[in-house]
C-alpha atoms as a PDB file:
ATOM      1  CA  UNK A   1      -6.211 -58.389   8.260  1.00  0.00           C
ATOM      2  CA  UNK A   2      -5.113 -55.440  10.813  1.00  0.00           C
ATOM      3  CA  UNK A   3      -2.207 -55.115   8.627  1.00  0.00           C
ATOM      4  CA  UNK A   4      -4.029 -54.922   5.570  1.00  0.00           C
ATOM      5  CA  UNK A   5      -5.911 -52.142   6.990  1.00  0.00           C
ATOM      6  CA  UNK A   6      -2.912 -49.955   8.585  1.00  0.00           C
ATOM      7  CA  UNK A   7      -0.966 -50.415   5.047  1.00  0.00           C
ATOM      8  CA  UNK A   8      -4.047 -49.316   3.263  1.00  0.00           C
ATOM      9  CA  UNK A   9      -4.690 -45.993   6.090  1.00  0.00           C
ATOM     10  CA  UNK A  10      -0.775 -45.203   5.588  1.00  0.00           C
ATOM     11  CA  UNK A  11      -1.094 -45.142   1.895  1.00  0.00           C
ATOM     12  CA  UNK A  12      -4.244 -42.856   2.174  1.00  0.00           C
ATOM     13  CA  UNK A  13      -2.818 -40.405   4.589  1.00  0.00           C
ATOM     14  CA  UNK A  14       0.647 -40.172   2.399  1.00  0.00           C
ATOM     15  CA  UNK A  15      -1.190 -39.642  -0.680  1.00  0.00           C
ATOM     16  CA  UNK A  16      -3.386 -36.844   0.487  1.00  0.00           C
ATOM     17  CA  UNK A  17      -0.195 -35.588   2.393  1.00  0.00           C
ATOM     18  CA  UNK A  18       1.292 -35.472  -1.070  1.00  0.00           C
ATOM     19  CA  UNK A  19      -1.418 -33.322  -2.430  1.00  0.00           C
ATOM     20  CA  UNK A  20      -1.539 -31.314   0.050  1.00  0.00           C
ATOM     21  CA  UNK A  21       2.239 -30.211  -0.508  1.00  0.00           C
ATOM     22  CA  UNK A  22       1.639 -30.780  -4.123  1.00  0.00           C
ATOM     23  CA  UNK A  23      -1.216 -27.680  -3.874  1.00  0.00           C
ATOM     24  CA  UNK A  24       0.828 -25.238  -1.486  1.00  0.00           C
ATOM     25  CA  UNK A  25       4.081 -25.726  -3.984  1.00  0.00           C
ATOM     26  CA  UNK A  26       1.627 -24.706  -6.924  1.00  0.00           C
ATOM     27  CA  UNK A  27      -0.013 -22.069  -5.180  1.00  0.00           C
ATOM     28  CA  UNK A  28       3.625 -20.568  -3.926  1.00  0.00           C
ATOM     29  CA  UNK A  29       5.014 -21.120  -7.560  1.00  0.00           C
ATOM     30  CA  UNK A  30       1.221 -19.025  -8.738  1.00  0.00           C
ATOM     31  CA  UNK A  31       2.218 -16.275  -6.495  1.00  0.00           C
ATOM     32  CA  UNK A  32       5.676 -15.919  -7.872  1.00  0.00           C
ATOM     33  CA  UNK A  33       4.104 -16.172 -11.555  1.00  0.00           C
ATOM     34  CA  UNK A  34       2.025 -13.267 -11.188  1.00  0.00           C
ATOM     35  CA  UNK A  35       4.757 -10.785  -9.411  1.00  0.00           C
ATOM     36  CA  UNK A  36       6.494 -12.083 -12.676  1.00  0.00           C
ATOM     37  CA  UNK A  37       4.005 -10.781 -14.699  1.00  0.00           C
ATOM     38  CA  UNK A  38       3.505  -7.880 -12.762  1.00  0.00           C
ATOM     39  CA  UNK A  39       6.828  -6.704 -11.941  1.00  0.00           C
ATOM     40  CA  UNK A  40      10.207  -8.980 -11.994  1.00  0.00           C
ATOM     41  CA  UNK A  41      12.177  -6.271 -10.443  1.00  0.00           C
ATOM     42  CA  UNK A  42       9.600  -7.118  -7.029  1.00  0.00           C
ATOM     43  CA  UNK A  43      10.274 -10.459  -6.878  1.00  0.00           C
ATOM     44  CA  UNK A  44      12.140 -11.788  -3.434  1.00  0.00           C
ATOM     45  CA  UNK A  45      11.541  -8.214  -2.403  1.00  0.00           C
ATOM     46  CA  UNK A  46      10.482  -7.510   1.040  1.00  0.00           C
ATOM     47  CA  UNK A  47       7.589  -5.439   0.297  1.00  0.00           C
ATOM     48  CA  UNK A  48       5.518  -3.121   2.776  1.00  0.00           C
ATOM     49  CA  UNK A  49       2.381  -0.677   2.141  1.00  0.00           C
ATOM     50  CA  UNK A  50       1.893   2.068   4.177  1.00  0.00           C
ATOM     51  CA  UNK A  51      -1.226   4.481   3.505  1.00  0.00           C
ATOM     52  CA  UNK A  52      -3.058   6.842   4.383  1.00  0.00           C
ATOM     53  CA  UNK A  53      -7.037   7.255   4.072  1.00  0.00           C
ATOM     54  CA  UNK A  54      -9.867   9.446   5.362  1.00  0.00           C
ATOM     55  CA  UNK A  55     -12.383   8.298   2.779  1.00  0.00           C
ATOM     56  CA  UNK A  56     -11.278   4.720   1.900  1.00  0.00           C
ATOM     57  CA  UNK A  57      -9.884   5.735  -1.506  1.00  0.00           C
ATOM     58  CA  UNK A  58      -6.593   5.404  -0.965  1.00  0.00           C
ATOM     59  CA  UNK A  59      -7.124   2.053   0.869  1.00  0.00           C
ATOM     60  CA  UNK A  60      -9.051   0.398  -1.668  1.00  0.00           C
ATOM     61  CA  UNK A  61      -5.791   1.072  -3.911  1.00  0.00           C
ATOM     62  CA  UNK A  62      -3.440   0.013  -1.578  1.00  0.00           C
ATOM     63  CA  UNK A  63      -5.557  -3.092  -1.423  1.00  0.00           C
ATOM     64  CA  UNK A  64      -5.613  -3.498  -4.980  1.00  0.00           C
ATOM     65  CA  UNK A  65      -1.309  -3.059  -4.479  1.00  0.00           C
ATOM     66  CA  UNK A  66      -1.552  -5.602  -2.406  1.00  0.00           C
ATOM     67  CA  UNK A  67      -3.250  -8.287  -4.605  1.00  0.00           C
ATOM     68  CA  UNK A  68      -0.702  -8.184  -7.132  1.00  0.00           C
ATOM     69  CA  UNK A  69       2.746  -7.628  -5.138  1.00  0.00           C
ATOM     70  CA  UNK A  70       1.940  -9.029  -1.901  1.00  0.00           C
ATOM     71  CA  UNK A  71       3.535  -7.920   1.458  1.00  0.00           C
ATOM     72  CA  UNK A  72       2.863  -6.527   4.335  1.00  0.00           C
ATOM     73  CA  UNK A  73       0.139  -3.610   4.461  1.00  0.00           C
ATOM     74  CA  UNK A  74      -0.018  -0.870   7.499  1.00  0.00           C
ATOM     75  CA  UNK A  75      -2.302   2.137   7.936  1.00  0.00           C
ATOM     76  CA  UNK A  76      -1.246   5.774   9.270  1.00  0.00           C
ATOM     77  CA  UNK A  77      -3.204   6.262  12.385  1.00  0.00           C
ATOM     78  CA  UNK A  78      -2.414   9.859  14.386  1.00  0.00           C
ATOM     79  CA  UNK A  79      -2.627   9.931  18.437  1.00  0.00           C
ATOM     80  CA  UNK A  80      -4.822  12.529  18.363  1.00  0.00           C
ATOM     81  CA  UNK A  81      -7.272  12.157  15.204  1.00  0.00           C
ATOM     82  CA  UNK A  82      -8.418  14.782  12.842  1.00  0.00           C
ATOM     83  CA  UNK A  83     -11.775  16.543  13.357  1.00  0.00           C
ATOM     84  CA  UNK A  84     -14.423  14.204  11.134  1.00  0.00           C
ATOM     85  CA  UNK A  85     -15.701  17.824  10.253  1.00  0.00           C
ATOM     86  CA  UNK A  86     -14.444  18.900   6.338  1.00  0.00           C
ATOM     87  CA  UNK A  87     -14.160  22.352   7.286  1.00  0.00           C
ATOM     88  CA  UNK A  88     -12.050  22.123  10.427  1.00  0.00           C
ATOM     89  CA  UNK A  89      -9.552  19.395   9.414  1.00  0.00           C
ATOM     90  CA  UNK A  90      -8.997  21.554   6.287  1.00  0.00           C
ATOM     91  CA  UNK A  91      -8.195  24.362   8.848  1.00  0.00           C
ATOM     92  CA  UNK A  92      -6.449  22.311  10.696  1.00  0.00           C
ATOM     93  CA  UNK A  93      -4.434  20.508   8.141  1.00  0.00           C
ATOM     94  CA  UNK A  94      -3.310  24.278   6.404  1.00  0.00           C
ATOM     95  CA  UNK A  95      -2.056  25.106   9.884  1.00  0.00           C
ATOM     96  CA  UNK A  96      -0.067  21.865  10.594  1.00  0.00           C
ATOM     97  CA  UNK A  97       1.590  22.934   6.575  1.00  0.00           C
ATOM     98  CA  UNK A  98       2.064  26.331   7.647  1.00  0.00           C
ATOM     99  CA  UNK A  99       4.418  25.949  10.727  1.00  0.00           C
ATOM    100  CA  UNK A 100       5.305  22.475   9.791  1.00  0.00           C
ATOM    101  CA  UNK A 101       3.736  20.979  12.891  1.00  0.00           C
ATOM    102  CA  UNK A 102       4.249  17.282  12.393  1.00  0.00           C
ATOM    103  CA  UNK A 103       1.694  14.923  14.182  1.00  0.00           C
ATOM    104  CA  UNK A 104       2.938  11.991  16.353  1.00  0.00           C
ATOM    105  CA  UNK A 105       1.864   8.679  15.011  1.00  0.00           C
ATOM    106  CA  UNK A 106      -0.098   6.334  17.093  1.00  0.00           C
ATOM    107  CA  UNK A 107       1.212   3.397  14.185  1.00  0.00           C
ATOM    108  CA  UNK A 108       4.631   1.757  14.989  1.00  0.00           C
ATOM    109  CA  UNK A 109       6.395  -0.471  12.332  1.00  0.00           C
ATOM    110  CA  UNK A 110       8.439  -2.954  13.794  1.00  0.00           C
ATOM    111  CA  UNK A 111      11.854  -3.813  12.157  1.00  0.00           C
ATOM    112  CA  UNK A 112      11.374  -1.508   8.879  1.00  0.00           C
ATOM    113  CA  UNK A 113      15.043  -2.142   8.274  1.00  0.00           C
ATOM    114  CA  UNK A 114      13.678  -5.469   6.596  1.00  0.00           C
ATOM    115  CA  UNK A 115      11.888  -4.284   4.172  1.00  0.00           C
ATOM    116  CA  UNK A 116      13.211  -3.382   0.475  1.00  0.00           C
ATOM    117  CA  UNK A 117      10.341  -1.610  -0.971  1.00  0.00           C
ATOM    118  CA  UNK A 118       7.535   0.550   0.665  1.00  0.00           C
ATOM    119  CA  UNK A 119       5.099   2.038  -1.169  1.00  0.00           C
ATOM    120  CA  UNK A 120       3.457   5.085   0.203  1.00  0.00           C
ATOM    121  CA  UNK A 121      -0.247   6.256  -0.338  1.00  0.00           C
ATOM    122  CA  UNK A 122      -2.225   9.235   0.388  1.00  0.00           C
ATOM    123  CA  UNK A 123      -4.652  11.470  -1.024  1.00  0.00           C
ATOM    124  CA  UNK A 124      -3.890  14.630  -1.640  1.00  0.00           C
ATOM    125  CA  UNK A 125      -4.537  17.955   0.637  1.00  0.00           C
ATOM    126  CA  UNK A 126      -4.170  21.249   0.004  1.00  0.00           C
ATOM    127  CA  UNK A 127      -2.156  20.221  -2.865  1.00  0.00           C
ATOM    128  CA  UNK A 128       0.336  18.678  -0.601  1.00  0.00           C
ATOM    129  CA  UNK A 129       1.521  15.947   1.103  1.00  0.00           C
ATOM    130  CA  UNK A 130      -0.818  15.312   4.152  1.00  0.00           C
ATOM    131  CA  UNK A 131       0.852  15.846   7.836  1.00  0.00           C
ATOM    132  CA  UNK A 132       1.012  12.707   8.306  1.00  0.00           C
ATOM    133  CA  UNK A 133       2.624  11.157   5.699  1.00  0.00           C
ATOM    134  CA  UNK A 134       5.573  13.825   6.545  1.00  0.00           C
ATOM    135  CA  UNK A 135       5.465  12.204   9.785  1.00  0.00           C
ATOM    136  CA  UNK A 136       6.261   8.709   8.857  1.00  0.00           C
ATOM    137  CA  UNK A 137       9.288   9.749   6.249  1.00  0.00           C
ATOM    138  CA  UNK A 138      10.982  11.969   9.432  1.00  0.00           C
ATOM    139  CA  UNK A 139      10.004   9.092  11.807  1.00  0.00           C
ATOM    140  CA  UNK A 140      11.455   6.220   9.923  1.00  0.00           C
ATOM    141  CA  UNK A 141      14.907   5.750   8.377  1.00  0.00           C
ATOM    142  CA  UNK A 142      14.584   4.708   4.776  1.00  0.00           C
ATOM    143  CA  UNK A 143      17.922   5.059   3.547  1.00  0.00           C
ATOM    144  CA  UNK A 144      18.652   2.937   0.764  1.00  0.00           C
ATOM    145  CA  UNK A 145      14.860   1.719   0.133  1.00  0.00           C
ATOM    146  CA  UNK A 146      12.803   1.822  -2.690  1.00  0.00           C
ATOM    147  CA  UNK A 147       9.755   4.496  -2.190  1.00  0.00           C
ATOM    148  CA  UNK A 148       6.897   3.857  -4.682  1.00  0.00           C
ATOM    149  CA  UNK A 149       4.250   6.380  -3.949  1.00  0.00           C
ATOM    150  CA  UNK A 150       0.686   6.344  -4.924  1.00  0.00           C
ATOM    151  CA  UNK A 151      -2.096   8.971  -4.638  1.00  0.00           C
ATOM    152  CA  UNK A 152      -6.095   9.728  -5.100  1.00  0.00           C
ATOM    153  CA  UNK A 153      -7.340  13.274  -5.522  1.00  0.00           C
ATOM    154  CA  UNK A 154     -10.597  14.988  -5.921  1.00  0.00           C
ATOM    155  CA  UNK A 155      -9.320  16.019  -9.494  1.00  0.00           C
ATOM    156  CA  UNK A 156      -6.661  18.307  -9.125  1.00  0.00           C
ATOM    157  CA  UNK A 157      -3.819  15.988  -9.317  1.00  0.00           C
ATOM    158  CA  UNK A 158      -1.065  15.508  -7.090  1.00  0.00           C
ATOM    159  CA  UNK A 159       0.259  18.969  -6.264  1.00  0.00           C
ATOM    160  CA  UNK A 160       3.931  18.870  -4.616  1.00  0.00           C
ATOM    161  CA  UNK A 161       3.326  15.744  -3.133  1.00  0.00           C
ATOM    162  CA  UNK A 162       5.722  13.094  -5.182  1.00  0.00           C
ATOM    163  CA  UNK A 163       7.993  15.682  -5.333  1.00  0.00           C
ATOM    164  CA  UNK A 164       8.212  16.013  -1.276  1.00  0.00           C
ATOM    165  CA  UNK A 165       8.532  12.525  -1.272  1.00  0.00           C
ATOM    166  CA  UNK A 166      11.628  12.486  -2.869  1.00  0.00           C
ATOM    167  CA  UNK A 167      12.917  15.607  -1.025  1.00  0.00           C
ATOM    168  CA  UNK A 168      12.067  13.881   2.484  1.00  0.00           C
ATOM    169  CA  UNK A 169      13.468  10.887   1.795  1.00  0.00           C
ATOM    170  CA  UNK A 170      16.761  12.035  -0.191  1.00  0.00           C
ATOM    171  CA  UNK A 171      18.604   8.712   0.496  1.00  0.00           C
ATOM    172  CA  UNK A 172      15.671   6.356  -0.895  1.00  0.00           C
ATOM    173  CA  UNK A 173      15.667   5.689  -4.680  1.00  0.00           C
ATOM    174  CA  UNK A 174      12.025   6.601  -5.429  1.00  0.00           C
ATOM    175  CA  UNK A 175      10.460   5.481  -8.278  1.00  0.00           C
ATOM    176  CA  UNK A 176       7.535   6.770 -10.839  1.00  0.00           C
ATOM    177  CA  UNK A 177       4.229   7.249  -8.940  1.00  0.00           C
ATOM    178  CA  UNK A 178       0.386   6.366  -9.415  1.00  0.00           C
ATOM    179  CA  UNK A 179      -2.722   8.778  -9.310  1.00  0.00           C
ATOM    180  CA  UNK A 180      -5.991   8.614  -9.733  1.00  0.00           C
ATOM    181  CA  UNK A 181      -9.025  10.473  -8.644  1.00  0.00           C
ATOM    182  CA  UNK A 182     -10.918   9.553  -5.535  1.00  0.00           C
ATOM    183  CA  UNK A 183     -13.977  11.191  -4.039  1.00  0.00           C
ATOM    184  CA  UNK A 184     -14.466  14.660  -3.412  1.00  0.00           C
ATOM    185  CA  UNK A 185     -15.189  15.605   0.271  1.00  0.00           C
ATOM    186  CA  UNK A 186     -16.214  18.922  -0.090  1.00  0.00           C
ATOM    187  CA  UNK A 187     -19.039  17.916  -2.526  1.00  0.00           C
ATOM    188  CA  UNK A 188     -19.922  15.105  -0.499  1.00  0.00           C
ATOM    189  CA  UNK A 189     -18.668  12.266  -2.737  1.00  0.00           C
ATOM    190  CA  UNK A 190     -16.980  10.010  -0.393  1.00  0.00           C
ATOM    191  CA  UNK A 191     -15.967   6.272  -1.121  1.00  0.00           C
ATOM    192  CA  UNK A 192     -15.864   5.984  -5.079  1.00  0.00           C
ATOM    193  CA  UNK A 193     -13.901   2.676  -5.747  1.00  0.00           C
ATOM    194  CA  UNK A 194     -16.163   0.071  -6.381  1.00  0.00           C
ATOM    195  CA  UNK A 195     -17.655  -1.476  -9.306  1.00  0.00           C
ATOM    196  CA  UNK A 196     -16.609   0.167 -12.525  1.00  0.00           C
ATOM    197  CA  UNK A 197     -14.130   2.643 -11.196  1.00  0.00           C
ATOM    198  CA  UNK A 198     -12.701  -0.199  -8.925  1.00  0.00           C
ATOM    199  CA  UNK A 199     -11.976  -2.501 -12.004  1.00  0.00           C
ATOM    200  CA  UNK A 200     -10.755   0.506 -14.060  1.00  0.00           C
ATOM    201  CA  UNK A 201      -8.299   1.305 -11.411  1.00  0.00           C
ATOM    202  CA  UNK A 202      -7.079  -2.320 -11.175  1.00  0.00           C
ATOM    203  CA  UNK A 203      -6.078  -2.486 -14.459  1.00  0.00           C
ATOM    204  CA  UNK A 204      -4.400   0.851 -14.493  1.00  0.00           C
ATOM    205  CA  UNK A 205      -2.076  -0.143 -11.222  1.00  0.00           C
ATOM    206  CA  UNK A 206      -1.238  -2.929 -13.507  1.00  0.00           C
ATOM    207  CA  UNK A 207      -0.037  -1.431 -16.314  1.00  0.00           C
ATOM    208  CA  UNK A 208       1.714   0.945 -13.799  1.00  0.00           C
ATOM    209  CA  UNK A 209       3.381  -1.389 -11.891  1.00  0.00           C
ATOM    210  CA  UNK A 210       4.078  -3.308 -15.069  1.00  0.00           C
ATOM    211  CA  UNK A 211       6.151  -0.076 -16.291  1.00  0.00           C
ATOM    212  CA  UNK A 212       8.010   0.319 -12.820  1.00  0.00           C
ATOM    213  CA  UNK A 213      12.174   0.032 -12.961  1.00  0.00           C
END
């Protein structure tokens, strides 16, 4: 009878051990289906997503990045943060263009050698590239990487931005960039990706990333 019962318990526990691989194999195999659909050229990439936010724009789309390609995701954070005031960090920030002060990072990524494709977000100030961001591609070597950068704006595009990208980081291959708008400070229109403009967004990074070589 005891060994009735212990054959019966084995059979139980390698069945649902079967499933259990059975579900992690199919959930791998739906992971690699939709970076398939989304972009074969990211598949068995090492992927990493670095951004920059003040209003949560720029991380909601980095977020949204993340959902279909995966990897690992790391915010800019300074030593000494800017002002929460809109009036002095814009002072601030024109200053830090100006002389070409560039401020230390408190964020340190570990081992970026590994990884084969970074995309970069950040809004855009002053029609430029924040500070920061300039900070990261001096920092960091990413010779030989794929850059993919992405941006939100209060309207007026992306100014010089992409194009500083690509002229900091001369030894990166950097492909076609994203933009959308965001919120606009100044007015007081902060977070703006949620609901309608959230799904609207998700489908454009799709058809971006779908597009990407």
């Amino acid at each position: 009878m005891k060994y009735l019962i212990t054959l019966s318990f084995l059979i139980v526990l390698s069945s649902a051990l079967f499933a259990a691989c059975s579900k992690s194999k199919s959930n791998t195999s739906a992971i690699k289906d939709q970076l398939a659909e989304t972009n074969d050229s990211l598949i068995n990439k090492k992927v990493l997503i670095v951004y920059l936010s003040r209003t949560n724009n720029t991380k909601a789309v980095a977020q949204i990045i993340h959902k279909k390609v995966g990897g690992d995701m790391v915010a800019l954070e300074l030593v000494n943060p800017y002002p929460q005031d809109y009036k002095k960090i814009v002072d601030q920030v024109s200053n830090e263009n100006s002389t070409g002060f560039l401020p230390p990072l408190k964020t340190k990524i570990d081992k970026i050698s590994q990884y084969d494709t970074i995309f970069l977000g950040f809004p855009t100030w002053g029609m430029q590239l924040p500070p920061p961001m300039k900070s990261f591609l001096k920092q960091y070597d990413l010779s030989g990487k794929t850059i993919i950068p992405f941006n939100t704006n209060a309207g007026y595009g992306i100014g010089n931005t992409f194009q500083t990208v690509k002229e900091t980081a001369p030894k990166s291959t950097v492909l076609e960039g994203f933009s959308t708008k965001g919120g606009i400070e100044r007015d007081g229109v902060m977070f703006v990706m949620e609901g309608n403009k959230e799904r609207e967004v998700a489908v454009q990074v799709e058809t971006w990333l779908r597009k990407l070589k």
